[in-house]
Protein backbone atom coordinates (compact mmCIF):
# COMPACT_ATOMS: atom_id res chain seq x y z
CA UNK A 1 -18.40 25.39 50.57
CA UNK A 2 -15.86 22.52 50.69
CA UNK A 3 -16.72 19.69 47.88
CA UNK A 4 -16.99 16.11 49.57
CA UNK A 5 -16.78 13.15 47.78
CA UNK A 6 -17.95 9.68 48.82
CA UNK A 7 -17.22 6.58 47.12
CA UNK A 8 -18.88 3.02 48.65
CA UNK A 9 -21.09 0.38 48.16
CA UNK A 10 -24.73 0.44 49.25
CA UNK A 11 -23.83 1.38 52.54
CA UNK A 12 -22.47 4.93 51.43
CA UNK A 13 -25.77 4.99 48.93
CA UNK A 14 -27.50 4.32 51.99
CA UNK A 15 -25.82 7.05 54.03
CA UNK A 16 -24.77 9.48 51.50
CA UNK A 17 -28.29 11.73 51.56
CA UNK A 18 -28.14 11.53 55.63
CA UNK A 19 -24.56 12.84 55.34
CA UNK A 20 -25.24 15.37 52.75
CA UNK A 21 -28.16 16.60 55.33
CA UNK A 22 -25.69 16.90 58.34
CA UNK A 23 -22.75 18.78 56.40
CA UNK A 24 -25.97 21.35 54.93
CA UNK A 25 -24.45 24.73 54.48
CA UNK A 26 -20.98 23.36 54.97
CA UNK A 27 -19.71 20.84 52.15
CA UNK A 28 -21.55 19.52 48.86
CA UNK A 29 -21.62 16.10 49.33
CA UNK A 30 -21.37 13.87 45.70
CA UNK A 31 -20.60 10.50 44.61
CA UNK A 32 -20.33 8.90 41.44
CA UNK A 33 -24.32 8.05 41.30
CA UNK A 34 -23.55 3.93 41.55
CA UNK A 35 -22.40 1.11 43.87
CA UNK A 36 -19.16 0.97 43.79
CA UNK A 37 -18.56 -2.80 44.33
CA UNK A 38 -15.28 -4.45 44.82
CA UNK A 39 -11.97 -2.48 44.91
CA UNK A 40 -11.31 -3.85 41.27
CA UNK A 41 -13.96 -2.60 40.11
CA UNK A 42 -13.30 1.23 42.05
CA UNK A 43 -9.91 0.65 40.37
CA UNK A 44 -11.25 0.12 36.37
CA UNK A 45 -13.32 3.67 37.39
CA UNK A 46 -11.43 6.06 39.29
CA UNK A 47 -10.73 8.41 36.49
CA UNK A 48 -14.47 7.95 35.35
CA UNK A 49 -15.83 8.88 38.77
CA UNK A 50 -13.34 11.75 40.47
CA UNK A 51 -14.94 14.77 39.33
CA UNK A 52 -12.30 17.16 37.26
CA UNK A 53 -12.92 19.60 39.31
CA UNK A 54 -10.73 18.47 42.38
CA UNK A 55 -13.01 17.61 45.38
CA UNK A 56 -11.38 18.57 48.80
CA UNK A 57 -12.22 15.78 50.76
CA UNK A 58 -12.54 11.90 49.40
CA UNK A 59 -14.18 9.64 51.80
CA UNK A 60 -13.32 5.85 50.40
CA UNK A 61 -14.69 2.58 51.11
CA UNK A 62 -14.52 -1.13 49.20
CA UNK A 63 -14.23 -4.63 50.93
CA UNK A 64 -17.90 -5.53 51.32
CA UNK A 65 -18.15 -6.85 47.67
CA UNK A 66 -14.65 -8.67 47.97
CA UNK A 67 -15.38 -10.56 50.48
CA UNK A 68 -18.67 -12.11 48.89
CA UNK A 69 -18.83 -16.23 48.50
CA UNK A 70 -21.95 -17.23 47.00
CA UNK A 71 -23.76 -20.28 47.67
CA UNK A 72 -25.69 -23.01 45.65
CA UNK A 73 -29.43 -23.86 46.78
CA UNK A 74 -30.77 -21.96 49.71
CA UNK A 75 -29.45 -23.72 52.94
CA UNK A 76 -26.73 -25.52 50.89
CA UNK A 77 -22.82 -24.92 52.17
CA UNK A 78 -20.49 -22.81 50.31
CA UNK A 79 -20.01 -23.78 46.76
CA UNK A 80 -16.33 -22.52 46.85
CA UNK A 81 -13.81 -21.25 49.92
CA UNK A 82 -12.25 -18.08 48.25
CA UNK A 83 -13.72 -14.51 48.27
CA UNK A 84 -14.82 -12.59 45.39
CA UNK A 85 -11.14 -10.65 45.84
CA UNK A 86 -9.08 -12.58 46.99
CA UNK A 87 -6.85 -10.78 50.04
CA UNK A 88 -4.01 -10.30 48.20
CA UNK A 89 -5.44 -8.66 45.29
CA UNK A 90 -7.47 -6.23 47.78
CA UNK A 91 -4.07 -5.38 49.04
CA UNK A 92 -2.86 -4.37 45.43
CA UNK A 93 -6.09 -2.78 44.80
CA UNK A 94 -6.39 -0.31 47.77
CA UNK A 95 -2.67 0.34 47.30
CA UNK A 96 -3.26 1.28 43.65
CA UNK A 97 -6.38 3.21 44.59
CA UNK A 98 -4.18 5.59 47.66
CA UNK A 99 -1.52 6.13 45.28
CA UNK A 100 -4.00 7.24 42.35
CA UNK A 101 -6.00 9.69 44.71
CA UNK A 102 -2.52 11.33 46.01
CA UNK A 103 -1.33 11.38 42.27
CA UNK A 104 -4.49 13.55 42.04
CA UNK A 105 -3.43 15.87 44.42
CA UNK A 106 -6.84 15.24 46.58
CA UNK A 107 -6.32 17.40 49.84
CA UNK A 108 -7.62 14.91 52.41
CA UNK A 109 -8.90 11.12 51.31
CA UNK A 110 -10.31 9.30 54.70
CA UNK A 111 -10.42 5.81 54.42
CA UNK A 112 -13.37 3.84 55.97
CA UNK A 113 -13.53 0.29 57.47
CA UNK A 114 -16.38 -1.76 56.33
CA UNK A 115 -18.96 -2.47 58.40
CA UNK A 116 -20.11 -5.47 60.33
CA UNK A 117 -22.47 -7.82 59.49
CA UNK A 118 -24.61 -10.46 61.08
CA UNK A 119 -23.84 -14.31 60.29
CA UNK A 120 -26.83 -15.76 61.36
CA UNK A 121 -29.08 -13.80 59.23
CA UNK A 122 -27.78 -14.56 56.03
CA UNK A 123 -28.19 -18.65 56.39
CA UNK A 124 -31.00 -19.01 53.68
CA UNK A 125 -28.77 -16.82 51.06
CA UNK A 126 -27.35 -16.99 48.10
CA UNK A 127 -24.72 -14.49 48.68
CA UNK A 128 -22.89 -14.43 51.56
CA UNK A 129 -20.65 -12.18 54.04
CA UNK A 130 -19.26 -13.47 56.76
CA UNK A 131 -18.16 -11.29 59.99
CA UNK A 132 -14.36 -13.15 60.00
CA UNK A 133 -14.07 -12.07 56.38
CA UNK A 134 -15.06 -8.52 56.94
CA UNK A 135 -12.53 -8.67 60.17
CA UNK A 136 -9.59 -9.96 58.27
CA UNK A 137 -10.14 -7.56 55.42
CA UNK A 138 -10.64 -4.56 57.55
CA UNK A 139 -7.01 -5.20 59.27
CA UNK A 140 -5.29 -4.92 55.90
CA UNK A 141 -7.56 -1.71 54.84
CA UNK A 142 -5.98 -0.39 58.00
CA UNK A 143 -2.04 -1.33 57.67
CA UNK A 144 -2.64 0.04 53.81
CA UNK A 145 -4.10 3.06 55.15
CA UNK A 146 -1.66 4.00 57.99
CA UNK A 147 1.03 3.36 55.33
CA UNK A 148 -0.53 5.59 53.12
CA UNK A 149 -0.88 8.01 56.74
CA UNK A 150 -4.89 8.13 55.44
CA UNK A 151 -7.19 9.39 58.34
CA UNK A 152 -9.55 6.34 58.98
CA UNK A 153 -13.11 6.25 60.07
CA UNK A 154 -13.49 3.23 61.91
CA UNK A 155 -17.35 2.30 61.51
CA UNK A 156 -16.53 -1.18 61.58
CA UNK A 157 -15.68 -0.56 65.46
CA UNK A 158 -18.54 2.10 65.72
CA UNK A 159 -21.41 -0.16 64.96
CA UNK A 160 -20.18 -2.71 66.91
CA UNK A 161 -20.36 -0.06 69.90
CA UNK A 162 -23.61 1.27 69.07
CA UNK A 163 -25.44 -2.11 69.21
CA UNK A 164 -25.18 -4.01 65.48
CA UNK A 165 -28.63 -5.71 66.28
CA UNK A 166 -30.20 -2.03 66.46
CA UNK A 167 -28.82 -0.69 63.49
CA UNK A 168 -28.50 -3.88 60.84
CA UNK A 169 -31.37 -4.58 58.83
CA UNK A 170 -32.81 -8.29 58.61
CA UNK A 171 -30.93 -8.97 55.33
CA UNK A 172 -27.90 -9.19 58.07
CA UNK A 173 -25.83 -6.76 55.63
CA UNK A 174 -27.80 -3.50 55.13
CA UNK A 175 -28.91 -0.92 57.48
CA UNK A 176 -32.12 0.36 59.29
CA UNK A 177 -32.92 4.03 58.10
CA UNK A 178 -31.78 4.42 61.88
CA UNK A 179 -28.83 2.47 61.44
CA UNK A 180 -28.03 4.84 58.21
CA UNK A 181 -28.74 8.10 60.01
CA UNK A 182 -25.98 6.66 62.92
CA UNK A 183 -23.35 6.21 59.95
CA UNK A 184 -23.78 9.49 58.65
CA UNK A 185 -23.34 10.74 61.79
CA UNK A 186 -20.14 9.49 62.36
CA UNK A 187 -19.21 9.79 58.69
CA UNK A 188 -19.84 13.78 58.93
CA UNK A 189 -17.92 14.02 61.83
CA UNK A 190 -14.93 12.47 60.85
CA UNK A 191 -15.02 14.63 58.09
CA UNK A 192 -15.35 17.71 59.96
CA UNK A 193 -12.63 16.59 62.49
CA UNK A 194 -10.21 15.77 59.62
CA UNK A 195 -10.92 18.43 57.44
CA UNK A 196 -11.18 20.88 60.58
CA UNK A 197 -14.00 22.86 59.68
């Protein structure tokens, strides 16, 4: 049995019993049993979370919670312009995080994009995500990766060509129980492809 370990925000907490379900029999599927959050905060915990027993295959995600601006009064504009993490700093951060995980000797990490989410339905909130932050921190999650020559699974691309509006939740940011099963999907099989088993 290979040992998989994911580490995410609510969207792997979301996903992570759907993909423990599809790799039944083949991998045990952990995580570290919370949200991750922002890549600062993956940072301050990576030697709290990583299991001493050497997982084979690290599947990695943070950008959702960087890219949060929050809001005053429901309705009201944006308070401030900057992201929780600033770009820059999620730069250092996923750098940090790539070199930690291959300090560790980790057989395979796969990165993951973040996923989309949907403007429109986040107008009345008080926390925000917006799709051109998610974008522009996706492309440098992607140069750091390919640096790093990471395996990526692109589910920011995947949900976009499955149909968003089927598989976001009305929150605009979370998933449909459908919309999780589809992740895990395509989290398992990148997995499998990468790992080759």
């Amino acid at each position: 049995m290979k040992k998989v370990f994911l580490i995410g925000d609510s969207i792997m907490m979301g996903y992570k019993p759907f993909v423990a379900e599809k790799l039944k029999g083949i991998a045990d599927v952990s995580f570290p049993g919370v949200n991750g959050r922002t890549s600062e905060n993956v940072v301050a915990n990576l030697e709290a979370w990583v299991p001493d027993e050497i997982p084979d295959i690290v599947h990695i995600n943070c950008g959702l919670h960087d890219i949060l601006r929050r809001t005053g009064e429901e309705g009201e504009e944006l308070l401030f312009a900057g992201t929780q993490v600033s770009i820059e700093k999620y730069g250092e951060n996923l750098r940090y995080i790539f070199r930690w995980l291959g300090d560790k000797k980790i057989p395979l990490v796969i990165w993951a994009t973040s996923t989309p989410v949907i403007d429109e339905l986040q107008k009345n909130e008080k926390v925000l995500l917006a799709m051109h932050d998610v974008f522009e921190y996706n492309r440098i999650s992607l140069r750091i990766a390919l640096e790093a020559g990471l395996p990526v699974n692109d589910l920011f691309n995947y949900v976009l060509i499955s149909g968003k509006e089927k598989m976001i939740s009305r929150d605009g940011k979370h998933f449909t129980p459908e919309g999780y099963d589809m992740l895990a999907g395509k989290v398992a099989g990148a997995i499998r492809k990468a790992a080759g088993f």
